[in-house]
N, C-alpha and C. Protein backbone atom coordinates (compact mmCIF):
# COMPACT_ATOMS: atom_id res chain seq x y z
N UNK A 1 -9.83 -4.19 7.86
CA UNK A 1 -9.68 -5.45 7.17
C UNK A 1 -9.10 -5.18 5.78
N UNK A 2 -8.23 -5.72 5.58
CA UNK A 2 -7.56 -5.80 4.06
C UNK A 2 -8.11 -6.84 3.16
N UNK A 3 -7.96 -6.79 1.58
CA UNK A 3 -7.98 -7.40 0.58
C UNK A 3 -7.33 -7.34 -0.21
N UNK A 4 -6.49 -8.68 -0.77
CA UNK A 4 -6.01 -8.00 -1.96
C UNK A 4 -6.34 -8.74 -3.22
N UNK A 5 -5.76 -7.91 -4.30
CA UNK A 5 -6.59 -8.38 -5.56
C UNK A 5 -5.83 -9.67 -5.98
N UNK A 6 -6.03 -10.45 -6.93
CA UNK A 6 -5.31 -11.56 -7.23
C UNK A 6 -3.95 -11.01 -8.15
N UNK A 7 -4.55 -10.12 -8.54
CA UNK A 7 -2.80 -9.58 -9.27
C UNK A 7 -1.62 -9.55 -8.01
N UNK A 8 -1.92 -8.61 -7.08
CA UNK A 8 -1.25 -8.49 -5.85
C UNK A 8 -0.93 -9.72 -4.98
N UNK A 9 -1.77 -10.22 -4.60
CA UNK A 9 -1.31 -11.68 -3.89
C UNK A 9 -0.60 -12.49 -4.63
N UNK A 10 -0.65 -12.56 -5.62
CA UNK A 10 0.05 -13.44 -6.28
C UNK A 10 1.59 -12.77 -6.41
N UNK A 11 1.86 -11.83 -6.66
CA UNK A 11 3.06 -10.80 -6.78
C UNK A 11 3.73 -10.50 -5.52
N UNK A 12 2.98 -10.19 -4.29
CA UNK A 12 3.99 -10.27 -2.95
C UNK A 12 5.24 -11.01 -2.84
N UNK A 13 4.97 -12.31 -2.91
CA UNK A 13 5.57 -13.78 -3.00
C UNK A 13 7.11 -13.13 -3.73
N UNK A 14 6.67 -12.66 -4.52
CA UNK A 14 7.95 -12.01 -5.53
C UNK A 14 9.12 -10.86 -4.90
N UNK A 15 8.52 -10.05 -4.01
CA UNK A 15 8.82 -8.79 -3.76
C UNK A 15 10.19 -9.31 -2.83
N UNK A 16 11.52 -8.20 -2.78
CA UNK A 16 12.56 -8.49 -1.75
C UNK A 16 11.84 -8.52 -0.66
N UNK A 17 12.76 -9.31 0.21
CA UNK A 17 12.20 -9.13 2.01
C UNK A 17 12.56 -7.91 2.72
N UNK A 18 12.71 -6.97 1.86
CA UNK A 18 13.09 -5.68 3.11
C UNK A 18 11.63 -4.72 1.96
N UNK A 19 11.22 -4.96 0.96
CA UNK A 19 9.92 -4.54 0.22
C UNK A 19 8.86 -5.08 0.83
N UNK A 20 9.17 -5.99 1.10
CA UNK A 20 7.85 -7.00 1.76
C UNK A 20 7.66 -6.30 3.06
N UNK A 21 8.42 -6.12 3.81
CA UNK A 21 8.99 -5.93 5.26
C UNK A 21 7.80 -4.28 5.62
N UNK A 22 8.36 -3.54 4.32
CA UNK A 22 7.73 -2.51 4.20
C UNK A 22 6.59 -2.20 3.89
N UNK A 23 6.37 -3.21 3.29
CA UNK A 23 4.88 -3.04 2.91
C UNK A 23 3.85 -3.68 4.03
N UNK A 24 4.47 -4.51 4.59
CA UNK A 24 3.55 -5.03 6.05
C UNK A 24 3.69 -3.97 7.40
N UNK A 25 4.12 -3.03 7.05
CA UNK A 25 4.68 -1.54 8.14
C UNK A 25 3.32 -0.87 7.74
N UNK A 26 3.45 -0.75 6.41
CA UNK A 26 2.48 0.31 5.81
C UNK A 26 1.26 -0.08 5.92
N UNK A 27 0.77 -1.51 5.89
CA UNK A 27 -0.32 -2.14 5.89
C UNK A 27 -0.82 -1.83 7.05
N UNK A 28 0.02 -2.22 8.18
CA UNK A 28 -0.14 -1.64 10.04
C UNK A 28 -0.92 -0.45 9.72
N UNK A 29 0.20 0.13 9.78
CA UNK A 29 -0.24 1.68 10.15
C UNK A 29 -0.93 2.35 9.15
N UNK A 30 -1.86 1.47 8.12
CA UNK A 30 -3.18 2.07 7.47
C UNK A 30 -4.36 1.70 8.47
N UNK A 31 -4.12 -0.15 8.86
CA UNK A 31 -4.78 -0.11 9.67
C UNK A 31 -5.32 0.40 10.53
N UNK A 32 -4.27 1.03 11.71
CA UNK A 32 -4.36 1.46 13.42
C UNK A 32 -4.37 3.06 12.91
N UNK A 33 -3.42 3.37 11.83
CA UNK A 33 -4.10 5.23 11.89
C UNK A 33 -4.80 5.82 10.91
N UNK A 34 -5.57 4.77 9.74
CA UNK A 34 -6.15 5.34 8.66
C UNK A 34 -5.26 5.76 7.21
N UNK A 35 -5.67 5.55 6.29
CA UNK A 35 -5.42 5.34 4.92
C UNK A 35 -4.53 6.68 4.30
N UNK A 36 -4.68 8.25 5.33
CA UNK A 36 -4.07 9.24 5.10
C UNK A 36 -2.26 9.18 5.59
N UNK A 37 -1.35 8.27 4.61
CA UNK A 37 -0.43 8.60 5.30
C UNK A 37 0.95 9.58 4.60
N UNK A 38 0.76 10.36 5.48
CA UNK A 38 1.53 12.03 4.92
C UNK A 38 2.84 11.54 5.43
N UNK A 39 3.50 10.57 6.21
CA UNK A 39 4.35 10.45 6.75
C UNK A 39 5.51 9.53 5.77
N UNK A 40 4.39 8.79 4.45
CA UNK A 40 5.51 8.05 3.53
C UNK A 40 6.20 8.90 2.56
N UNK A 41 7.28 8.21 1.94
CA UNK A 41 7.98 9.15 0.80
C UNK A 41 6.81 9.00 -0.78
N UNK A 42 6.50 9.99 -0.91
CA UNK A 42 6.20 10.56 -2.11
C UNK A 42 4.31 10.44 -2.13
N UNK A 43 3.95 10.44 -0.81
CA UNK A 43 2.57 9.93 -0.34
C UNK A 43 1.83 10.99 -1.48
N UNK A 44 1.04 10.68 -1.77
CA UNK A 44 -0.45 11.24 -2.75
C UNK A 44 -1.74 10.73 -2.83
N UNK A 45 -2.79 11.61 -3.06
CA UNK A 45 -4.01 10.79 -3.06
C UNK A 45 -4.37 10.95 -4.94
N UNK A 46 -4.49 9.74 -5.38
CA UNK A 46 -4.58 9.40 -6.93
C UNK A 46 -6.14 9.93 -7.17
N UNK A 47 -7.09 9.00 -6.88
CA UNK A 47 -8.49 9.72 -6.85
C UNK A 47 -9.67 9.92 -5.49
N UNK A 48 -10.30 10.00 -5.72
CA UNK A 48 -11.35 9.90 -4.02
C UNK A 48 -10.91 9.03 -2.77
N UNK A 49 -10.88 8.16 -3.24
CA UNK A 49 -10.39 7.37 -1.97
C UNK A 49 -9.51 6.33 -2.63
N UNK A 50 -8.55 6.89 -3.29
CA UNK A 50 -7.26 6.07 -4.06
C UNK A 50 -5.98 7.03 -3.62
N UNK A 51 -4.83 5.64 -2.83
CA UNK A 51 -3.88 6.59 -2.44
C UNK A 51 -2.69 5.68 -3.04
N UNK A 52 -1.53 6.47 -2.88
CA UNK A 52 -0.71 5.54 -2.85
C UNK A 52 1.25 6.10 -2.51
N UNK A 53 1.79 5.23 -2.41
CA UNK A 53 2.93 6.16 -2.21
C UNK A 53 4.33 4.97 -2.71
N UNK A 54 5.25 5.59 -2.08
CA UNK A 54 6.81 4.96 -2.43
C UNK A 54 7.39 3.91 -1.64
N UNK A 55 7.34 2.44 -1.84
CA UNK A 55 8.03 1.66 -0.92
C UNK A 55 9.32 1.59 -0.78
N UNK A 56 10.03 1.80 -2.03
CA UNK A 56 11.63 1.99 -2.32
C UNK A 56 11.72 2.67 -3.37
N UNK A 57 12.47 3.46 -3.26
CA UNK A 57 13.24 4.52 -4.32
C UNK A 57 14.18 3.76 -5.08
N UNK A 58 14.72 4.76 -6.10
CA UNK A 58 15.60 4.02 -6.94
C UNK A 58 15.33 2.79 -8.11
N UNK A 59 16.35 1.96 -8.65
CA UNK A 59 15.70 1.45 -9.44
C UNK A 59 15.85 -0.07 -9.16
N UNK A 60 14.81 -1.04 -8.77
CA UNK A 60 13.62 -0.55 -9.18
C UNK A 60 13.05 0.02 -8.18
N UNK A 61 11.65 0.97 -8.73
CA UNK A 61 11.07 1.75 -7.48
C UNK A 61 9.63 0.75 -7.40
N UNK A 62 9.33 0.31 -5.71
CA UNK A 62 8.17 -0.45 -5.35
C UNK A 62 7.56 0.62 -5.15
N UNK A 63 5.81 0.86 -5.38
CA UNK A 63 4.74 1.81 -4.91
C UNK A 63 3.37 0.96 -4.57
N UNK A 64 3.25 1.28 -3.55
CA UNK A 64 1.54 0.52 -3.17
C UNK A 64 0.59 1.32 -3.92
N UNK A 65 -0.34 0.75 -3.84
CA UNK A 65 -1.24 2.09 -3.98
C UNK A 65 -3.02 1.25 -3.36
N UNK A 66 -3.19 2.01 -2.65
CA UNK A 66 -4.80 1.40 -1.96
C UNK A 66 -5.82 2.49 -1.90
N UNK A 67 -7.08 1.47 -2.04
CA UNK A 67 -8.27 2.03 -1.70
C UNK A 67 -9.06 1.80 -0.53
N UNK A 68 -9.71 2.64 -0.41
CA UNK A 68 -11.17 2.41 0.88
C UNK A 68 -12.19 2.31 -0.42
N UNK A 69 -12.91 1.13 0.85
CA UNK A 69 -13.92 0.67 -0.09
C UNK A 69 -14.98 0.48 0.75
N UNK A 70 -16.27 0.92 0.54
CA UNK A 70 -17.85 0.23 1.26
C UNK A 70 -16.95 1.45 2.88
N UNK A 71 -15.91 2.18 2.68
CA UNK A 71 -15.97 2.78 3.91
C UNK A 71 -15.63 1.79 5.19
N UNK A 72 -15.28 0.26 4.99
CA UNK A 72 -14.84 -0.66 5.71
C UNK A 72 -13.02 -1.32 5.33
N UNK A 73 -13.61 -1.42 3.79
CA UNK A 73 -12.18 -2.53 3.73
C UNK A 73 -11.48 -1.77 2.98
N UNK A 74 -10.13 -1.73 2.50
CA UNK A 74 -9.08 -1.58 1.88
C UNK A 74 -8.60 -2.23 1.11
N UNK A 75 -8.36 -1.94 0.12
CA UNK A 75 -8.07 -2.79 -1.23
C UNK A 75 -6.43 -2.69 -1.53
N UNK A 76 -5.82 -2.86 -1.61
CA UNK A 76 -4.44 -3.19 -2.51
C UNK A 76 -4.55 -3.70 -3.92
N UNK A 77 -3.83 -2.50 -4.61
CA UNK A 77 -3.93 -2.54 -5.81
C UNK A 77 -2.09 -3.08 -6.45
């Protein structure tokens, strides 16, 4: 289950549709394979259970960055 913060929901709305596009890819596949994903560009884990990585390169550059939380939900930061 996802959440996102009110900074973020409110800011999607904003994002290009091929950023958006990507970021609902990434959202998936945190879902169905877990929050470790080694497979994005510039993937890192920030702190304990804070990750985040590269939605588009260049300028400007989009980056998600999410948490596990309570070990259930996922946060978008």
């Amino acid at each position: 289950m996802r959440k996102f913060n009110k900074k973020v929901d409110k800011n999607i709305g904003k994002l290009p549709a091929s950023v958006k596009k990507t970021l609902f890819l990434l959202m998936r596949e945190i879902e169905e394979d877990g929050p470790v994903r080694g497979n994005w560009a510039n993937f890192s884990k920030l702190k304990k259970d804070r990750f985040h990585c590269h939605l588009k390169k260049g300028h400007p550059t989009y980056v998600a960055v999410w948490e596990i939380y309570n070990k259930k939900y996922i946060w978008w930061r």
